[in-house]
C-alpha atoms as a PDB file:
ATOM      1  CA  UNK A   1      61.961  19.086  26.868  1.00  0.00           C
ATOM      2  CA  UNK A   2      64.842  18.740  29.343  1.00  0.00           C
ATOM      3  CA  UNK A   3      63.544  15.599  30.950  1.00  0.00           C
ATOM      4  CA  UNK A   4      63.683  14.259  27.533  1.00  0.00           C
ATOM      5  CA  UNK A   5      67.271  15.354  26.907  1.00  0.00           C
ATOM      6  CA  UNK A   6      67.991  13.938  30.202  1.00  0.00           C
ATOM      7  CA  UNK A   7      67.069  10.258  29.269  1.00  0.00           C
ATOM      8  CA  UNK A   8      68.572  10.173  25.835  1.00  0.00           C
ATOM      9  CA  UNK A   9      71.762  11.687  27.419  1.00  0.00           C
ATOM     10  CA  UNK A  10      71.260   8.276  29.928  1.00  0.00           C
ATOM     11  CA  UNK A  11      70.481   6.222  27.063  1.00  0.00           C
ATOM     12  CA  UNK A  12      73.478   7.196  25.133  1.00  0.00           C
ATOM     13  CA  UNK A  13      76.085   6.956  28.402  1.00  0.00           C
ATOM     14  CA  UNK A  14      74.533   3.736  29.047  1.00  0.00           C
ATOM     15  CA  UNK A  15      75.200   2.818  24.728  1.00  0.00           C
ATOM     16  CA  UNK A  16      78.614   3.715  24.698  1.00  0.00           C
ATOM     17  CA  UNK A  17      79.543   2.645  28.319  1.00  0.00           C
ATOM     18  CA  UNK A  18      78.471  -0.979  26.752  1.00  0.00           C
ATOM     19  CA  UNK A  19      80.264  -0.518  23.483  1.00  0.00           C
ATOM     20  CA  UNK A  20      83.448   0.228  25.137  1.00  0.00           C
ATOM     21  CA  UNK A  21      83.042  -3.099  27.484  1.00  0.00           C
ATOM     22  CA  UNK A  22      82.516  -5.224  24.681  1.00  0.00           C
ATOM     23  CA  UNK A  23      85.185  -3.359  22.781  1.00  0.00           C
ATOM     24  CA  UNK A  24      87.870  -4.623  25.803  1.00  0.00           C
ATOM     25  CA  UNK A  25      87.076  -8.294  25.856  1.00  0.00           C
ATOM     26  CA  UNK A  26      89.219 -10.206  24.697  1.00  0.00           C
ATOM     27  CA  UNK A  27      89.905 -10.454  20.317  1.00  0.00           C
ATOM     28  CA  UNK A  28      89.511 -14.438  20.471  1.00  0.00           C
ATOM     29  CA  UNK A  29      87.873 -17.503  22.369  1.00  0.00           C
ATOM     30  CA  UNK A  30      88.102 -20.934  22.811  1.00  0.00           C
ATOM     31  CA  UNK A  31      85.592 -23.758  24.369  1.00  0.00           C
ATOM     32  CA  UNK A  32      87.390 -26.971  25.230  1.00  0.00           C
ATOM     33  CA  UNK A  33      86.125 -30.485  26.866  1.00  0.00           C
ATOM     34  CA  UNK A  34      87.501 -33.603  26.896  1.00  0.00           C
ATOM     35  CA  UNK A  35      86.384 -37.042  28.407  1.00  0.00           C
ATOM     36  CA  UNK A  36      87.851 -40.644  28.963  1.00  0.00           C
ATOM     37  CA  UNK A  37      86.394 -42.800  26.400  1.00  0.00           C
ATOM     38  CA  UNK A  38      86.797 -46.367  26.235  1.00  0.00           C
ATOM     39  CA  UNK A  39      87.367 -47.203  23.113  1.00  0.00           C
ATOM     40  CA  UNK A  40      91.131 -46.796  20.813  1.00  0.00           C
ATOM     41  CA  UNK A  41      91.447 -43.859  18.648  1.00  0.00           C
ATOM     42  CA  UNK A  42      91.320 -45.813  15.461  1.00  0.00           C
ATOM     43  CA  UNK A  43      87.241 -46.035  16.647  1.00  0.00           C
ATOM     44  CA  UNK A  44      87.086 -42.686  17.212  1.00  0.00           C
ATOM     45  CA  UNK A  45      88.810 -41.575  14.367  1.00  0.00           C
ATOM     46  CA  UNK A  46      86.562 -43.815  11.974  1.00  0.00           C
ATOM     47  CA  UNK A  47      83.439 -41.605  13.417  1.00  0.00           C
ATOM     48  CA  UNK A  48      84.916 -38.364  13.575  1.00  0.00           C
ATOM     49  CA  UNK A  49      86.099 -38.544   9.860  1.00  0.00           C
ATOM     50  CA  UNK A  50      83.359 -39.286   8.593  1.00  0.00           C
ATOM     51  CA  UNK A  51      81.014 -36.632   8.400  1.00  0.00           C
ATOM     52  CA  UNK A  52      77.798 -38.283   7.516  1.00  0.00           C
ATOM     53  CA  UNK A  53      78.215 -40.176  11.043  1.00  0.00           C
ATOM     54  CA  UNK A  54      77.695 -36.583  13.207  1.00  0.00           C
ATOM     55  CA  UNK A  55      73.956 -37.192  13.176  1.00  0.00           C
ATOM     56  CA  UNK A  56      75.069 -40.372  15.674  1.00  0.00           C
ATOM     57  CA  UNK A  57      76.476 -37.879  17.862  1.00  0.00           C
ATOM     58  CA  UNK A  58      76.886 -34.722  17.355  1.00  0.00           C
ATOM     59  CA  UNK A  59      74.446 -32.563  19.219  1.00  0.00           C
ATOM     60  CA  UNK A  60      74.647 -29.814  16.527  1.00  0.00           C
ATOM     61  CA  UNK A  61      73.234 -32.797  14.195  1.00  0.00           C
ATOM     62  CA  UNK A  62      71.454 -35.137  16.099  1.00  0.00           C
ATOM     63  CA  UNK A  63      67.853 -34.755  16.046  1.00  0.00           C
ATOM     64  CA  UNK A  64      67.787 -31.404  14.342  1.00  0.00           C
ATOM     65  CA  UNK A  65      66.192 -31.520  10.784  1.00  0.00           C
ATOM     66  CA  UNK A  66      68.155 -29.502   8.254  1.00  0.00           C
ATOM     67  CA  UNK A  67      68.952 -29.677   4.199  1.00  0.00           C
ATOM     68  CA  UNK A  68      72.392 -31.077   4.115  1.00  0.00           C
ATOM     69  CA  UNK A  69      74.971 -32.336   1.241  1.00  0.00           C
ATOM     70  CA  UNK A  70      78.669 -33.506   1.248  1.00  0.00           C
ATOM     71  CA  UNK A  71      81.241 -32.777  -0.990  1.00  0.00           C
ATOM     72  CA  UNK A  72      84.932 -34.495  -1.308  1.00  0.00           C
ATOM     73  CA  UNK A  73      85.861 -37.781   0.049  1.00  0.00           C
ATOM     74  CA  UNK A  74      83.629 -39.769   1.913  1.00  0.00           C
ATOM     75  CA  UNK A  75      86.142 -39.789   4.856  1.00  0.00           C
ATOM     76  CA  UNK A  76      89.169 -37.913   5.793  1.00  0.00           C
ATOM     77  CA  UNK A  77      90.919 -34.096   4.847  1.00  0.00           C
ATOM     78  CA  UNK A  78      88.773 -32.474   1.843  1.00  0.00           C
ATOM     79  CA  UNK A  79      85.693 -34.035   3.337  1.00  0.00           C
ATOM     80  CA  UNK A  80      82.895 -31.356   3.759  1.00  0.00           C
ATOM     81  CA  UNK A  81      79.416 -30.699   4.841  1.00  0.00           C
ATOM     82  CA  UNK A  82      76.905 -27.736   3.900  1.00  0.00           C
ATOM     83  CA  UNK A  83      73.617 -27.252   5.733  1.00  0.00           C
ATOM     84  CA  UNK A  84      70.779 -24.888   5.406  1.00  0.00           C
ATOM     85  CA  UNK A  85      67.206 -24.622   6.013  1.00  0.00           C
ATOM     86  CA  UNK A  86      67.086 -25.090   9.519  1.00  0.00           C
ATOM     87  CA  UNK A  87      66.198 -22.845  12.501  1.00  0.00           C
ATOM     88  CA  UNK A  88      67.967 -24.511  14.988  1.00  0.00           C
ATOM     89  CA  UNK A  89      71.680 -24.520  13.209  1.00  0.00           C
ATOM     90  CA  UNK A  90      71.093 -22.343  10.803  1.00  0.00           C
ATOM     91  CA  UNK A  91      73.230 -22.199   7.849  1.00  0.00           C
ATOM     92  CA  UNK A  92      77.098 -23.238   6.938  1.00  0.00           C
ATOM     93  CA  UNK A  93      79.763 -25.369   6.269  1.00  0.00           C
ATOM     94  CA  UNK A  94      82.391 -27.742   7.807  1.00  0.00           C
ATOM     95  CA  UNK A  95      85.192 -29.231   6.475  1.00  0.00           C
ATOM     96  CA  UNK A  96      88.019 -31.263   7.730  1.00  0.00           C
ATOM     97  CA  UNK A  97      91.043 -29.708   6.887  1.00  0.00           C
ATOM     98  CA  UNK A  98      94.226 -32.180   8.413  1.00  0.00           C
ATOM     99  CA  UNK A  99      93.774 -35.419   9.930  1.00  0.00           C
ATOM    100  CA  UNK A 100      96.867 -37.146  12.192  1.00  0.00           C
ATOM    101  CA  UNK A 101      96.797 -39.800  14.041  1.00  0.00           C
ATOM    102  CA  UNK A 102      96.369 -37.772  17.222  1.00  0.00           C
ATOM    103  CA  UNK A 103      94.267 -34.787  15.557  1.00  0.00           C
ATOM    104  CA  UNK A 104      91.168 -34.273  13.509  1.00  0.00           C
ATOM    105  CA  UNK A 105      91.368 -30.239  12.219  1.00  0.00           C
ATOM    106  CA  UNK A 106      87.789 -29.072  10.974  1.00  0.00           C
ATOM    107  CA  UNK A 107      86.991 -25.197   9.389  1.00  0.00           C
ATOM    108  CA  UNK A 108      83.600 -24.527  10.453  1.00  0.00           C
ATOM    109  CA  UNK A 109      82.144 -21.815   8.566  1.00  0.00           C
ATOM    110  CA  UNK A 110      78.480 -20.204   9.995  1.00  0.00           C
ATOM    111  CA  UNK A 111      76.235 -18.232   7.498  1.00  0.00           C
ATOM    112  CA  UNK A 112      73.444 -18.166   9.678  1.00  0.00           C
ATOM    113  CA  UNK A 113      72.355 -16.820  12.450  1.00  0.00           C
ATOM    114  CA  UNK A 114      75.823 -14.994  12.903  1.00  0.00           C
ATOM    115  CA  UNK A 115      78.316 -15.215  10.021  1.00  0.00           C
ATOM    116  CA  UNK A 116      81.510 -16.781  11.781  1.00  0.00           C
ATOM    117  CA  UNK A 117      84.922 -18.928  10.407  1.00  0.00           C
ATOM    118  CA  UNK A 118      86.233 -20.750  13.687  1.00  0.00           C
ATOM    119  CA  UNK A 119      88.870 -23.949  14.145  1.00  0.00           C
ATOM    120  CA  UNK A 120      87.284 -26.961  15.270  1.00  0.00           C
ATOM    121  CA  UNK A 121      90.067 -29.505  17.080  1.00  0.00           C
ATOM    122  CA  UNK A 122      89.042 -33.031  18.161  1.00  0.00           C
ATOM    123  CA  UNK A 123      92.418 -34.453  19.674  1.00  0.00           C
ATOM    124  CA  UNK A 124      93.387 -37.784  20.735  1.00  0.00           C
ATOM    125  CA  UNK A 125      95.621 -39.370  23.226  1.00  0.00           C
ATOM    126  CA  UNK A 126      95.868 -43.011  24.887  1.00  0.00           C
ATOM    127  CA  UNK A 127      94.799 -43.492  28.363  1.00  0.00           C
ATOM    128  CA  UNK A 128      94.736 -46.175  29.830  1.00  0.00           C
ATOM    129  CA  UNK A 129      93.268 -48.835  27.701  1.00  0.00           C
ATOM    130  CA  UNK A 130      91.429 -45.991  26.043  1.00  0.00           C
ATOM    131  CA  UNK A 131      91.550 -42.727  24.706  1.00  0.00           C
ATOM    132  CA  UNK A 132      91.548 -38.949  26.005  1.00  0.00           C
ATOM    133  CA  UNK A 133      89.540 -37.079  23.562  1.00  0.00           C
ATOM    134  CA  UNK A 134      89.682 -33.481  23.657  1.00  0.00           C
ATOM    135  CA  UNK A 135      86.637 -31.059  21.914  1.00  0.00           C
ATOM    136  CA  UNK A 136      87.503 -27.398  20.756  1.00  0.00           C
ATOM    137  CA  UNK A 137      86.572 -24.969  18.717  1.00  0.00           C
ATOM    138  CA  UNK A 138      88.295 -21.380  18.959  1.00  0.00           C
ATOM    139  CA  UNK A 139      88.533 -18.578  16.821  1.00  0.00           C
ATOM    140  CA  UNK A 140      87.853 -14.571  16.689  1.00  0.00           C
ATOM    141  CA  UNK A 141      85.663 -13.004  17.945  1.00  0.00           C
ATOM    142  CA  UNK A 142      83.473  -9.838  16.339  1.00  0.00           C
ATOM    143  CA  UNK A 143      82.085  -6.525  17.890  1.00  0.00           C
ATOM    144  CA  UNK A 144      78.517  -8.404  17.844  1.00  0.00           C
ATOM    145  CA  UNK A 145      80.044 -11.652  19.673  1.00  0.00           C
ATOM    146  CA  UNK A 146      81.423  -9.134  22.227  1.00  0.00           C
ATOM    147  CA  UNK A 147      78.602  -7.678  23.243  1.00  0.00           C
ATOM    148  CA  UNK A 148      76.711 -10.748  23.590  1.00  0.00           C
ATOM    149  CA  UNK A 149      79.735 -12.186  25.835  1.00  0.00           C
ATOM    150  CA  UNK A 150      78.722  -9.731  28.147  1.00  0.00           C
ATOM    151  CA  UNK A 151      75.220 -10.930  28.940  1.00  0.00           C
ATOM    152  CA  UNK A 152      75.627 -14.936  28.319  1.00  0.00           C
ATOM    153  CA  UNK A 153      78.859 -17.433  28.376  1.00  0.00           C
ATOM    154  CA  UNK A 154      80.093 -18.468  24.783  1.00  0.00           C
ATOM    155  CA  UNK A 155      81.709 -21.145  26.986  1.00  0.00           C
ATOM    156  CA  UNK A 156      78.594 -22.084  28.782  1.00  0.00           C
ATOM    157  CA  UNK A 157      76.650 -22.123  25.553  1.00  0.00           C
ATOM    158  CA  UNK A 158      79.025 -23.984  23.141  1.00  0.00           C
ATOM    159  CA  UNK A 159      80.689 -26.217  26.129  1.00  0.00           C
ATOM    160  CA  UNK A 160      76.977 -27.990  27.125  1.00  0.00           C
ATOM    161  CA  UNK A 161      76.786 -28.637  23.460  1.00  0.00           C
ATOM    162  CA  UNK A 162      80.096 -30.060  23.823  1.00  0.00           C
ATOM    163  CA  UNK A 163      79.573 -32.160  26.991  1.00  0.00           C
ATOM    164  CA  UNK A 164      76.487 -33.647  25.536  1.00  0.00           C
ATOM    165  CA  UNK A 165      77.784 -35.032  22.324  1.00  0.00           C
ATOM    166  CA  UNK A 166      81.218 -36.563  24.227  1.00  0.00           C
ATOM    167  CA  UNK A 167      78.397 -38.715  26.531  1.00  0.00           C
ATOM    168  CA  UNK A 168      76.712 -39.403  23.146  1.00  0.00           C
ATOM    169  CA  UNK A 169      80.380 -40.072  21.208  1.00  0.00           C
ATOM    170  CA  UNK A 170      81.534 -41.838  24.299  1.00  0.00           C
ATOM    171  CA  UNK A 171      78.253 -44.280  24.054  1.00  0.00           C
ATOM    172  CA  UNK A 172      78.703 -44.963  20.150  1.00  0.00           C
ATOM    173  CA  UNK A 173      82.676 -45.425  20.029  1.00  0.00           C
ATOM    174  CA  UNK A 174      82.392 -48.056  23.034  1.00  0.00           C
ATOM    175  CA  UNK A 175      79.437 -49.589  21.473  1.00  0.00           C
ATOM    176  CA  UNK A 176      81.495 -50.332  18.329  1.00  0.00           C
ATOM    177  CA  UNK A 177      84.548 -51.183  20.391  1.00  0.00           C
ATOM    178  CA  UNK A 178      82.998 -53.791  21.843  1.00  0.00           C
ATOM    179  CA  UNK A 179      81.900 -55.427  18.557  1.00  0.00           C
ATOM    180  CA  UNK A 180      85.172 -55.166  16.672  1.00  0.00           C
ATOM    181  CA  UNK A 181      86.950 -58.111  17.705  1.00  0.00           C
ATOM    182  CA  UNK A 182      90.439 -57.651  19.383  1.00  0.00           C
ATOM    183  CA  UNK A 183      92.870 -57.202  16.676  1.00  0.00           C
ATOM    184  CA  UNK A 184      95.870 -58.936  18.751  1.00  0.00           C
ATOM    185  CA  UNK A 185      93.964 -61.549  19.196  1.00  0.00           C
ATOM    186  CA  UNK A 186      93.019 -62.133  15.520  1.00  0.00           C
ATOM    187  CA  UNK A 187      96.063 -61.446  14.006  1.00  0.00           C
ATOM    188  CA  UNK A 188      97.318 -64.311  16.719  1.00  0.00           C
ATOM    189  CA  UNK A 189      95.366 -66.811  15.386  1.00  0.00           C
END
Protein backbone atom coordinates (compact mmCIF):
# COMPACT_ATOMS: atom_id res chain seq x y z
CA UNK A 1 0.00 0.00 0.00
CA UNK A 2 2.77 2.56 0.57
CA UNK A 3 4.48 1.95 -2.73
CA UNK A 4 1.21 2.84 -4.14
CA UNK A 5 0.87 6.06 -2.15
CA UNK A 6 4.32 6.74 -3.15
CA UNK A 7 3.59 6.94 -6.99
CA UNK A 8 0.34 8.80 -6.83
CA UNK A 9 2.12 11.27 -4.43
CA UNK A 10 4.82 11.39 -7.72
CA UNK A 11 2.06 11.53 -10.05
CA UNK A 12 0.37 14.37 -8.39
CA UNK A 13 3.90 16.54 -7.76
CA UNK A 14 4.63 15.83 -11.24
CA UNK A 15 0.49 17.22 -12.15
CA UNK A 16 0.73 20.26 -10.37
CA UNK A 17 4.50 21.00 -10.97
CA UNK A 18 3.12 21.12 -14.82
CA UNK A 19 0.03 23.10 -14.05
CA UNK A 20 1.93 25.75 -12.39
CA UNK A 21 4.48 25.96 -15.58
CA UNK A 22 1.81 26.35 -17.90
CA UNK A 23 0.05 28.64 -15.48
CA UNK A 24 3.42 31.19 -15.82
CA UNK A 25 3.68 31.39 -19.56
CA UNK A 26 2.89 34.08 -20.87
CA UNK A 27 -1.36 35.32 -21.14
CA UNK A 28 -0.94 35.98 -25.07
CA UNK A 29 1.02 35.00 -28.37
CA UNK A 30 1.75 36.07 -31.58
CA UNK A 31 3.26 34.23 -34.90
CA UNK A 32 4.55 36.70 -37.46
CA UNK A 33 6.32 36.22 -41.10
CA UNK A 34 6.73 38.36 -43.72
CA UNK A 35 8.39 38.02 -47.26
CA UNK A 36 9.37 40.30 -50.30
CA UNK A 37 6.85 39.78 -52.89
CA UNK A 38 7.01 41.13 -56.22
CA UNK A 39 4.03 42.27 -57.02
CA UNK A 40 2.10 46.03 -55.72
CA UNK A 41 -0.25 45.82 -52.91
CA UNK A 42 -3.27 46.59 -54.98
CA UNK A 43 -2.48 42.60 -56.24
CA UNK A 44 -2.20 41.50 -53.04
CA UNK A 45 -4.94 43.20 -51.64
CA UNK A 46 -7.36 41.92 -54.52
CA UNK A 47 -6.42 38.18 -53.17
CA UNK A 48 -6.37 38.72 -49.65
CA UNK A 49 -9.92 40.34 -49.68
CA UNK A 50 -11.39 38.06 -51.19
CA UNK A 51 -12.03 35.14 -49.29
CA UNK A 52 -13.10 32.60 -51.79
CA UNK A 53 -9.41 33.08 -53.33
CA UNK A 54 -7.60 31.38 -49.91
CA UNK A 55 -7.96 27.96 -51.51
CA UNK A 56 -5.12 29.57 -54.14
CA UNK A 57 -3.01 30.00 -51.26
CA UNK A 58 -3.71 29.62 -48.14
CA UNK A 59 -2.28 26.49 -46.64
CA UNK A 60 -5.15 26.28 -44.07
CA UNK A 61 -7.37 25.99 -47.43
CA UNK A 62 -5.48 24.68 -50.07
CA UNK A 63 -5.92 21.14 -50.68
CA UNK A 64 -7.88 20.39 -47.56
CA UNK A 65 -11.56 19.32 -48.28
CA UNK A 66 -14.03 20.96 -45.93
CA UNK A 67 -17.96 22.25 -46.08
CA UNK A 68 -17.59 25.92 -46.49
CA UNK A 69 -20.08 29.06 -47.14
CA UNK A 70 -19.60 32.91 -47.26
CA UNK A 71 -21.62 35.45 -45.97
CA UNK A 72 -21.43 39.47 -46.64
CA UNK A 73 -19.73 41.07 -49.48
CA UNK A 74 -17.95 39.23 -51.91
CA UNK A 75 -14.78 41.30 -51.10
CA UNK A 76 -13.69 43.59 -48.43
CA UNK A 77 -14.75 44.37 -44.34
CA UNK A 78 -18.07 42.24 -43.50
CA UNK A 79 -16.78 39.53 -45.77
CA UNK A 80 -16.86 36.09 -43.93
CA UNK A 81 -16.19 32.46 -44.19
CA UNK A 82 -17.60 29.39 -42.07
CA UNK A 83 -16.16 25.89 -42.41
CA UNK A 84 -16.95 22.59 -40.92
CA UNK A 85 -16.73 19.03 -41.60
CA UNK A 86 -13.23 18.62 -41.92
CA UNK A 87 -10.54 16.83 -39.85
CA UNK A 88 -7.76 18.67 -40.86
CA UNK A 89 -9.15 22.43 -39.94
CA UNK A 90 -11.77 21.58 -38.13
CA UNK A 91 -14.49 23.94 -37.55
CA UNK A 92 -14.92 28.02 -37.54
CA UNK A 93 -15.15 31.22 -38.90
CA UNK A 94 -13.17 34.18 -40.40
CA UNK A 95 -14.10 37.41 -41.13
CA UNK A 96 -12.41 40.50 -42.26
CA UNK A 97 -13.06 43.09 -39.99
CA UNK A 98 -11.03 46.61 -41.43
CA UNK A 99 -9.32 46.85 -44.59
CA UNK A 100 -6.63 50.00 -45.30
CA UNK A 101 -4.59 50.41 -47.78
CA UNK A 102 -1.64 49.09 -45.79
CA UNK A 103 -3.74 46.49 -43.58
CA UNK A 104 -6.12 43.63 -44.02
CA UNK A 105 -7.70 42.91 -40.15
CA UNK A 106 -9.38 39.32 -40.06
CA UNK A 107 -11.34 37.72 -36.63
CA UNK A 108 -10.68 34.17 -36.85
CA UNK A 109 -12.91 32.29 -34.73
CA UNK A 110 -11.99 28.18 -34.11
CA UNK A 111 -14.85 25.81 -32.94
CA UNK A 112 -12.97 22.86 -33.53
CA UNK A 113 -10.44 21.14 -32.39
CA UNK A 114 -9.78 23.92 -29.68
CA UNK A 115 -12.37 26.71 -29.35
CA UNK A 116 -10.18 29.97 -29.91
CA UNK A 117 -11.03 33.96 -31.11
CA UNK A 118 -7.50 35.31 -32.35
CA UNK A 119 -6.53 38.63 -34.69
CA UNK A 120 -5.34 37.77 -37.96
CA UNK A 121 -3.06 40.89 -39.56
CA UNK A 122 -1.82 40.71 -43.18
CA UNK A 123 0.13 44.14 -43.56
CA UNK A 124 1.55 45.82 -46.45
CA UNK A 125 4.37 48.09 -47.24
CA UNK A 126 6.32 49.09 -50.60
CA UNK A 127 9.70 47.78 -51.18
CA UNK A 128 11.36 48.25 -53.71
CA UNK A 129 9.31 47.80 -56.77
CA UNK A 130 7.25 45.49 -54.61
CA UNK A 131 5.68 44.90 -51.50
CA UNK A 132 6.68 43.75 -47.81
CA UNK A 133 3.90 41.62 -46.68
CA UNK A 134 3.73 40.79 -43.17
CA UNK A 135 1.51 37.45 -41.75
CA UNK A 136 0.16 37.45 -38.06
CA UNK A 137 -2.15 36.15 -36.07
CA UNK A 138 -2.02 36.83 -32.14
CA UNK A 139 -4.33 36.57 -29.49
CA UNK A 140 -4.84 34.88 -25.83
CA UNK A 141 -3.94 32.22 -24.85
CA UNK A 142 -6.00 29.48 -22.48
CA UNK A 143 -4.87 27.09 -19.60
CA UNK A 144 -5.12 24.17 -22.37
CA UNK A 145 -2.90 26.28 -24.99
CA UNK A 146 -0.43 26.63 -22.08
CA UNK A 147 0.18 23.42 -21.39
CA UNK A 148 0.57 22.38 -24.84
CA UNK A 149 3.22 25.39 -25.29
CA UNK A 150 5.22 23.50 -23.10
CA UNK A 151 5.74 20.37 -25.16
CA UNK A 152 5.48 21.89 -28.93
CA UNK A 153 6.06 25.64 -30.45
CA UNK A 154 2.70 27.52 -31.29
CA UNK A 155 5.26 29.51 -33.32
CA UNK A 156 6.80 26.56 -34.98
CA UNK A 157 3.41 25.10 -35.70
CA UNK A 158 1.40 28.15 -36.96
CA UNK A 159 4.71 29.98 -38.51
CA UNK A 160 5.46 26.77 -41.17
CA UNK A 161 1.85 27.19 -42.02
CA UNK A 162 2.66 30.70 -42.48
CA UNK A 163 5.91 30.37 -44.48
CA UNK A 164 4.27 27.99 -46.82
CA UNK A 165 1.33 29.97 -47.95
CA UNK A 166 3.68 33.44 -48.40
CA UNK A 167 5.85 31.03 -51.13
CA UNK A 168 2.38 30.00 -52.41
CA UNK A 169 0.88 33.92 -52.15
CA UNK A 170 4.20 35.13 -53.38
CA UNK A 171 3.82 32.66 -56.63
CA UNK A 172 0.04 33.73 -57.36
CA UNK A 173 0.36 37.67 -56.73
CA UNK A 174 3.52 37.74 -59.19
CA UNK A 175 1.79 35.50 -61.54
CA UNK A 176 -1.06 38.04 -61.85
CA UNK A 177 1.36 40.94 -61.74
CA UNK A 178 2.85 39.97 -64.60
CA UNK A 179 -0.40 39.74 -66.63
CA UNK A 180 -1.95 43.03 -65.58
CA UNK A 181 -0.52 45.39 -67.88
CA UNK A 182 1.46 48.41 -66.41
CA UNK A 183 -1.01 50.94 -65.45
CA UNK A 184 1.48 54.02 -66.20
CA UNK A 185 1.94 52.83 -69.21
CA UNK A 186 -1.76 52.52 -70.20
CA UNK A 187 -3.01 55.43 -68.79
CA UNK A 188 0.04 57.07 -71.07
CA UNK A 189 -1.29 56.02 -74.07
Amino acid sequence: MTLFLIVVAVIAVLVIGILVAASMRPDTFRVERSAAINAPAGTLHSILTDLRRGVEWSPFEKGLKMDKSYSGPATGAGSAMEWSNSKEAGAGMFSIVDVTPSKITSSLVMHKPMKCNNVVEYSLAPEGNGTRMTWSMYGPTTLMTKLMGLFMSMDQMCGDQFEKGLKDLKALAESEAQRVPDQSQTAAA
